[in-house]
Protein backbone atom coordinates (compact mmCIF):
# COMPACT_ATOMS: atom_id res chain seq x y z
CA UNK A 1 77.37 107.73 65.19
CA UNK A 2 73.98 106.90 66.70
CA UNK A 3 74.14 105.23 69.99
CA UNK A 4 70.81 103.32 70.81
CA UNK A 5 71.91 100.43 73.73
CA UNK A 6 72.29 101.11 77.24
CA UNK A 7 75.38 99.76 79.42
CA UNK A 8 76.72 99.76 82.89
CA UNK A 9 79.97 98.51 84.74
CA UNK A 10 81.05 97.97 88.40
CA UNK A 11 83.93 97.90 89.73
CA UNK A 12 84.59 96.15 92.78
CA UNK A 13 88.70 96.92 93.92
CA UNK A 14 91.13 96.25 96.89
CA UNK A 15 94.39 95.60 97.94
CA UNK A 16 95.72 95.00 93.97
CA UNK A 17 92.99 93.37 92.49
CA UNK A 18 89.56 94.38 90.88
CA UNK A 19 87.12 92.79 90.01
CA UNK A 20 84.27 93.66 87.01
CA UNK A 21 80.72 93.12 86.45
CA UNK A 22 79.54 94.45 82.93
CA UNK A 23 75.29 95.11 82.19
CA UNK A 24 73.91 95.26 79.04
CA UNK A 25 72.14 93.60 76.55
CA UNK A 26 74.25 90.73 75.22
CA UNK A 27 74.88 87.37 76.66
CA UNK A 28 76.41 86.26 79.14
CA UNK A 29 76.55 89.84 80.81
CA UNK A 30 72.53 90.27 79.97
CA UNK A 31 71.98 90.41 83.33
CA UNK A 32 69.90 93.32 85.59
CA UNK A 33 71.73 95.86 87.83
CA UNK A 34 70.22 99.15 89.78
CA UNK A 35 71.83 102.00 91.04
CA UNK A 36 70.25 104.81 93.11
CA UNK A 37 72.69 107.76 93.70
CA UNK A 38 70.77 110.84 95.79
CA UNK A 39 71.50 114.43 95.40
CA UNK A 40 71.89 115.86 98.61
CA UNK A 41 71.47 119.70 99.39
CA UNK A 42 73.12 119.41 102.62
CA UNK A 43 76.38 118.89 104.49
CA UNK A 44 75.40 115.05 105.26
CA UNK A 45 76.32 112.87 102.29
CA UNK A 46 73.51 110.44 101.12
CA UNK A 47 74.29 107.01 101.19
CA UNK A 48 74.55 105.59 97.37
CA UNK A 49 72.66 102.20 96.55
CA UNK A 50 73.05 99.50 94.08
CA UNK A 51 71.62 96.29 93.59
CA UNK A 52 73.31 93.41 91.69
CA UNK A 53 71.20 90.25 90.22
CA UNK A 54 71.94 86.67 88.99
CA UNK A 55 75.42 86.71 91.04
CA UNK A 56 76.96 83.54 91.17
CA UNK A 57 78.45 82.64 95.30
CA UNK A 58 82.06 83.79 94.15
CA UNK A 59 80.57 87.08 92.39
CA UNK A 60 78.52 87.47 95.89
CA UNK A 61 81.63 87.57 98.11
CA UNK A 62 83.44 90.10 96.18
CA UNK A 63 80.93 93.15 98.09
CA UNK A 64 83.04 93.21 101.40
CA UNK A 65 82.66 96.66 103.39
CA UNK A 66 85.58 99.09 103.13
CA UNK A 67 86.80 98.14 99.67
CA UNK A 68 86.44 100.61 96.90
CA UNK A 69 83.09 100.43 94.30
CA UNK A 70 83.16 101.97 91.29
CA UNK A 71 79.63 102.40 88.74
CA UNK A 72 80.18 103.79 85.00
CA UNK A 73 77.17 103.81 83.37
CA UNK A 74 76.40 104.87 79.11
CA UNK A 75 75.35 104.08 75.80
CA UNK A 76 76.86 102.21 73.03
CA UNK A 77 76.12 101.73 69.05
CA UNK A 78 74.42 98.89 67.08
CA UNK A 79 77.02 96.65 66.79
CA UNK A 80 78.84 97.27 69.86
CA UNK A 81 81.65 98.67 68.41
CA UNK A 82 82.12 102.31 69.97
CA UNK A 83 80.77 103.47 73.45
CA UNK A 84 80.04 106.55 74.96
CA UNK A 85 79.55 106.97 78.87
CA UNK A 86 82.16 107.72 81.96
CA UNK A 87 82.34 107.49 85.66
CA UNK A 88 79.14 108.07 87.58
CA UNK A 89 80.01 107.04 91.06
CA UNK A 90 82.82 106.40 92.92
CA UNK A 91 83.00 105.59 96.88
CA UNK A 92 83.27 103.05 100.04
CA UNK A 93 81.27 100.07 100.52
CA UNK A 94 79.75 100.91 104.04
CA UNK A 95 77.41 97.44 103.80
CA UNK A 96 76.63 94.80 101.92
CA UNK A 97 72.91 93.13 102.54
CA UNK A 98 71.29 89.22 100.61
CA UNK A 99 68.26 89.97 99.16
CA UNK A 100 66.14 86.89 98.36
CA UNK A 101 63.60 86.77 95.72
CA UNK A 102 62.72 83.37 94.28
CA UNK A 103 65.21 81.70 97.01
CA UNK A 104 67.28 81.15 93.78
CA UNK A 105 68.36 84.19 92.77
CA UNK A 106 71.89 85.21 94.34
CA UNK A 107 70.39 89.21 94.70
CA UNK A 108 72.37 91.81 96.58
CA UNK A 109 72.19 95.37 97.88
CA UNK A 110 75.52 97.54 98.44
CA UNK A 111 75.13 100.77 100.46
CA UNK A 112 78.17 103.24 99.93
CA UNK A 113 79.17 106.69 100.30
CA UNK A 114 80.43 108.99 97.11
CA UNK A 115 81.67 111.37 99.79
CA UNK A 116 84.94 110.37 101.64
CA UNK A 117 84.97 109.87 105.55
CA UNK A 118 85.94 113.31 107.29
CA UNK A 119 86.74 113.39 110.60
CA UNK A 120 84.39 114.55 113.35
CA UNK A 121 86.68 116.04 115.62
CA UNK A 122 87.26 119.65 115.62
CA UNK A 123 90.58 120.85 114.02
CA UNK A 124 92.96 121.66 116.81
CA UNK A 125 96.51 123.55 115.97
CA UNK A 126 100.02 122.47 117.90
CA UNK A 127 100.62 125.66 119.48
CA UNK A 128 104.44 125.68 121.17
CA UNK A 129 105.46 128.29 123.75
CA UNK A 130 108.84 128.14 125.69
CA UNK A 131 109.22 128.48 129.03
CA UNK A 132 111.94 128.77 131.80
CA UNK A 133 112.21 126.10 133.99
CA UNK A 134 114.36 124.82 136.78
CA UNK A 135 115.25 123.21 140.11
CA UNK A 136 112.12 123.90 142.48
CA UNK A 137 113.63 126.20 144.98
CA UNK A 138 111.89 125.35 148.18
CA UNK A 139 114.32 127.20 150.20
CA UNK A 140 116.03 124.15 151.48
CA UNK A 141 119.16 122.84 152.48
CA UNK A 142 120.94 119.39 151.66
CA UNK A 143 119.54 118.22 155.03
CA UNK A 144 116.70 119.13 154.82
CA UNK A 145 116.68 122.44 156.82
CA UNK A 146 114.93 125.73 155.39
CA UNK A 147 116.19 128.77 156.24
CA UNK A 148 113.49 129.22 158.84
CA UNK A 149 114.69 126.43 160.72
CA UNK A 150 118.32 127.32 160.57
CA UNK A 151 117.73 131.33 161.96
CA UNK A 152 115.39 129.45 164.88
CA UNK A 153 118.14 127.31 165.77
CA UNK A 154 120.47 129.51 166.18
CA UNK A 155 118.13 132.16 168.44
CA UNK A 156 117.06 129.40 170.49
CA UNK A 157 120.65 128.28 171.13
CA UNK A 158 121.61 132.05 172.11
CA UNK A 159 118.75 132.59 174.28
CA UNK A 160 120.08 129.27 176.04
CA UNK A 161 123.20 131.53 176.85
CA UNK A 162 121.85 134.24 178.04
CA UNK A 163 119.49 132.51 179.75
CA UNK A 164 122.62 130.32 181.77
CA UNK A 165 124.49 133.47 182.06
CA UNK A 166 121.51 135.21 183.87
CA UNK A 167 121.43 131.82 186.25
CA UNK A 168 124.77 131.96 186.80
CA UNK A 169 124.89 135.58 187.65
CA UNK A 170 122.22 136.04 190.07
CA UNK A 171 123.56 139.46 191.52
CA UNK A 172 124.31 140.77 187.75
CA UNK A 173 122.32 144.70 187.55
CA UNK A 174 119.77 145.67 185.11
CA UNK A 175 121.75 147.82 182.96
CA UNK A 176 124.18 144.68 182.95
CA UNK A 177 121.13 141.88 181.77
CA UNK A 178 120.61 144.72 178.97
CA UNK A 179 123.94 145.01 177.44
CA UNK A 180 123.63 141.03 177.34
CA UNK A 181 120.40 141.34 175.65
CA UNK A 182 122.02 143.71 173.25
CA UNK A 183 124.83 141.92 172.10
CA UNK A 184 122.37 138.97 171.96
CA UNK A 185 120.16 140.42 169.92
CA UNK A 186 123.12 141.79 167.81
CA UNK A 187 124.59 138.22 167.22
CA UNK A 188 120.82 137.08 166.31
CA UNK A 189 120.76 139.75 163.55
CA UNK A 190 123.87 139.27 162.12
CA UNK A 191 123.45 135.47 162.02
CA UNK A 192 119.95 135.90 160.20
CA UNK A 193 121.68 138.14 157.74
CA UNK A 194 123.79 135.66 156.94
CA UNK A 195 121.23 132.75 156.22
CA UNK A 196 119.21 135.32 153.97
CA UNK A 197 122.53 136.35 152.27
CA UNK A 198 123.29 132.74 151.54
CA UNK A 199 119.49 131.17 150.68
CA UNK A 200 119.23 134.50 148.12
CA UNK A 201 122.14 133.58 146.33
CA UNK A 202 121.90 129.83 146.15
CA UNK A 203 118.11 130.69 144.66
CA UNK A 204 119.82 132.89 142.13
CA UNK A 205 122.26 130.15 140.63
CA UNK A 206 119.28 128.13 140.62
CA UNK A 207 117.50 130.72 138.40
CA UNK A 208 120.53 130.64 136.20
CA UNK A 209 120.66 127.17 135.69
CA UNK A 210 116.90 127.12 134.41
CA UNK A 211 116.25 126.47 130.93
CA UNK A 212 114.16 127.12 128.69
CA UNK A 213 111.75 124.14 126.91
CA UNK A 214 109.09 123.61 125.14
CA UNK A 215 105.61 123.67 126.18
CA UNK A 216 102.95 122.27 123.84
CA UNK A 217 99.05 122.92 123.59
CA UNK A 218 96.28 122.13 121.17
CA UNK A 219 93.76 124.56 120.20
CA UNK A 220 90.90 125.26 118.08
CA UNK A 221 91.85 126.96 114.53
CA UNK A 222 92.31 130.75 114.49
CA UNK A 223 92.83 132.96 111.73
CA UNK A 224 93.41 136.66 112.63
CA UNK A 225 91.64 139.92 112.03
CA UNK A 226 90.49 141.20 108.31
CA UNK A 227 90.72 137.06 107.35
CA UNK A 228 88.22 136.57 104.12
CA UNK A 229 85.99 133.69 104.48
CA UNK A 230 87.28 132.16 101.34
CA UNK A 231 90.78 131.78 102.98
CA UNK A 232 88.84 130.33 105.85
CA UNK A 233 86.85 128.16 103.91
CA UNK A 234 90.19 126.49 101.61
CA UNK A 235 92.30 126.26 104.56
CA UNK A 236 89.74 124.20 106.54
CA UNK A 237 89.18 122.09 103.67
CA UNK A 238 92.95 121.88 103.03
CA UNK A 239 93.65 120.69 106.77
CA UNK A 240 90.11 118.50 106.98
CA UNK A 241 90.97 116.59 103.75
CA UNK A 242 87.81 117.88 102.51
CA UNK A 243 87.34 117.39 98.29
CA UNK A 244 85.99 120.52 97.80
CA UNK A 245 84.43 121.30 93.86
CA UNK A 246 83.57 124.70 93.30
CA UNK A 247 83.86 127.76 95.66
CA UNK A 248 82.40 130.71 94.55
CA UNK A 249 81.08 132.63 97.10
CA UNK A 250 77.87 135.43 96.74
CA UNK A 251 79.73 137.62 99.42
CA UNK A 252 83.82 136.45 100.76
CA UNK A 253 82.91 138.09 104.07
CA UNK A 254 85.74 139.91 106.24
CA UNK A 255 85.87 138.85 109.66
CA UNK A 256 87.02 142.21 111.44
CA UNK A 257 87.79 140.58 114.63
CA UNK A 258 89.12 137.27 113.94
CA UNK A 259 87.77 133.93 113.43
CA UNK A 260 88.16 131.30 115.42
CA UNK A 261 86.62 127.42 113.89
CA UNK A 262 84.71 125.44 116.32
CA UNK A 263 83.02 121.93 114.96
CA UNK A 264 83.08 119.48 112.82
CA UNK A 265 84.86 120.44 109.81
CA UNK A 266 82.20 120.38 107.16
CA UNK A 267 79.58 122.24 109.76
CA UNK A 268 82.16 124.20 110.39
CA UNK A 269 82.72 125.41 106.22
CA UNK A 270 78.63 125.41 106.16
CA UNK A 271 78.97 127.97 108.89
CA UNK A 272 81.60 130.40 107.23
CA UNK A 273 79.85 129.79 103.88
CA UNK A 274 76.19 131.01 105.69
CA UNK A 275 78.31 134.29 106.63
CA UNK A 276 79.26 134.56 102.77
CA UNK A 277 75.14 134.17 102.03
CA UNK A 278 76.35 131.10 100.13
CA UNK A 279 74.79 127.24 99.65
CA UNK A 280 77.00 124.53 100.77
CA UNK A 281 76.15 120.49 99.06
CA UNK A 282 77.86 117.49 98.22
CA UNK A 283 77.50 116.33 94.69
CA UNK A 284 79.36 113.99 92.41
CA UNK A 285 82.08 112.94 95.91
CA UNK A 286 82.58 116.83 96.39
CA UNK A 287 81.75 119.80 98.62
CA UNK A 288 80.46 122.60 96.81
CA UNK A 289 80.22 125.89 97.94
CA UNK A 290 78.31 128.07 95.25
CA UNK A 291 74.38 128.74 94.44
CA UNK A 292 72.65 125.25 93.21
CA UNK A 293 71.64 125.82 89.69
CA UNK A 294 71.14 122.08 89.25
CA UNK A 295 69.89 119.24 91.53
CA UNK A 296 68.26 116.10 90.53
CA UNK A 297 68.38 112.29 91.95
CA UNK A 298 70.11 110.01 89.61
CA UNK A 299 68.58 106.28 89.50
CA UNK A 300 70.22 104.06 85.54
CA UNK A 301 69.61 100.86 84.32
C-alpha cells in the first residue's frame, strides 16, 4: 500500500471531554497547522510549539493553559482509506498566545512541555527516632520550693536557736557554745540528708514515668556504602516521579562511602549519571540516561 498524503491531528482534552482538530488535504479540515518539537540534550525540557490557523472563536477557546494537548502526525493512501502515523507529542499547555495576520484570520500559538512538571525541591526522607521524655524535673516542690530553699530554711531557723540560746545564756563557757554548735551542725546535716534523700527519689519516679515518643526529621536522601549508581539513579526517579526511558549506563559506579542526593531531582540524576561517564536528555516526554546515538529537531506539516 503506497501512502502519498500527509495528515495531522490535535487533541485538545480536560476534565471528560476532548476536543479534535484534523489537517490534511480534504475539505473542510484543509486547513494549515505547524508544530515545532526541539530535541534537547540537556536536563531542561524544551518548550514544544504549535500553531493552529483558520480557527473559528469556539475552536480558539478550547487552548486554555493546564489542559492536556495531544499532536499525531502521518501519512495516508490515495483514497483515504488506510493511514499510517502515531503519537508524536504529548504534554501541558503552559500558554496560549493570538497571532494576527490579515486581522481576519483566527491564528494561534500554543507553547507546551512534552516533559512532565518535576518538583524543584530536594527529596527529603521522614526519618523517626524515639525518645524518652517526661515531667521536667526542676527540683521543685508543689509550692514552689526547691530543695535549696528548703535546706536554707531550715539552717537559718537553727542558727536562730542557737543564736537565742547564746543570748539567753550569757555566762554559758566555750566548750559549752561548742557542743551547741555541734549538735547544731548535726541537726543541719541530718535535715539536708533528708531533703536530698527525698528530691532523689521523687526525680526517679519521674524518670519512670517518662515515655518514650516519636521524634520526626526530614533529611536529604542517603543510600549507604557500596550503593551502584544505577540503584541511585531508579530510586530517585522512582521517588521524583521522573519518566525515565532508557538507562544504560557506560560505567554503574560504586560509591564506597555512601551517597547522599542534594538538588533538584533531575540535576541531581545528571550528577550520578556524570559519575557513571554517562549522557543524560529528555526526548519523546522521557529522561534518558544512555549515549545519544540520535538527535534531531522535529518541525511536520
Amino acid at each position: 500500500m503506497y501512502f502519498v498524503h500527509r495528515y495531522a491531528r490535535v487533541y485538545v482534552q480536560w476534565k471528560g471531554h476532548q476536543v479534535e482538530f484534523l489537517s490534511w488535504d480534504k475539505a473542510p479540515n484543509n486547513r494549515a497547522l505547524e508544530f515545532t518539537l526541539p530535541f534537547t540534550t540537556g536536563v531542561n525540557p524544551d518548550v514544544n510549539s504549535l500553531t493552529m490557523y483558520n480557527l473559528t472563536d469556539k475552536e480558539f477557546g478550547y487552548f486554555l493553559q493546564g489542559r492536556t494537548i495531544i499532536v499525531t502526525a502521518g501519512f495516508y493512501n490515495a483514497d483515504a482509506s488506510a493511514k499510517n502515523g502515531g503519537i508524536v507529542a504529548k504534554g501541558t499547555i503552559k500558554s496560549s498566545t493570538p497571532i494576527a495576520l490579515d486581522g481576519t484570520d483566527r491564528t494561534i500559538q500554543v507553547n507546551f512541555n512534552s516533559f512532565p512538571d518535576i518538583s524543584a525541591d530536594t527529596i527529603k526522607v521522614k526519618k523517626v527516632k524515639k525518645v524518652k521524655v517526661g515531667i521536667k524535673n526542676d527540683r521543685k516542690s508543689a509550692s514552689g520550693k526547691t530543695m535549696t530553699d528548703y535546706i536554707s530554711e531550715y539552717n537559718r531557723k537553727k542558727q536562730a536557736e542557737i543564736d537565742k540560746w547564746i543570748r539567753d545564756n550569757p555566762n554559758a563557757t566555750s566548750h559549752e557554745r561548742a557542743l551547741k554548735r555541734k549538735a547544731l551542725n548535726s541537726q543541719k546535716k541530718t535535715h539536708s540528708a533528708k531533703i536530698r534523700k527525698k528530691y532523689a527519689k521523687t526525680k526517679k519516679t519521674k524518670i519512670a514515668k517518662s515515655k518514650m515518643v516519636k521524634q520526626v526529621s526530614y533529611v536529604n536522601l542517603h543510600y549507604k556504602a557500596g550503593t551502584k549508581a544505577l540503584t541511585i539513579i531508579r530510586d530517585v526517579a522512582k521517588r521524583a516521579k521522573v519518566p525515565l526511558g532508557t538507562v544504560k549506563l557506560n560505567y554503574n559506579h560504586k560509591f564506597a562511602n555512601g551517597y547522599t542526593v542534594g538538588g533538584k531531582p533531575i540535576n541531581a540524576i545528571k550528577k550520578i549519571a556524570d559519575s557513571a561517564n554517562t549522557p543524560v536528555f529528555i526526548e519523546g516526554g522521557k529522561l534518558y540516561v544512555q549515549e545519544m546515538t540520535t538527535g534531531q529537531k522535529a518541525s511536520c506539516i
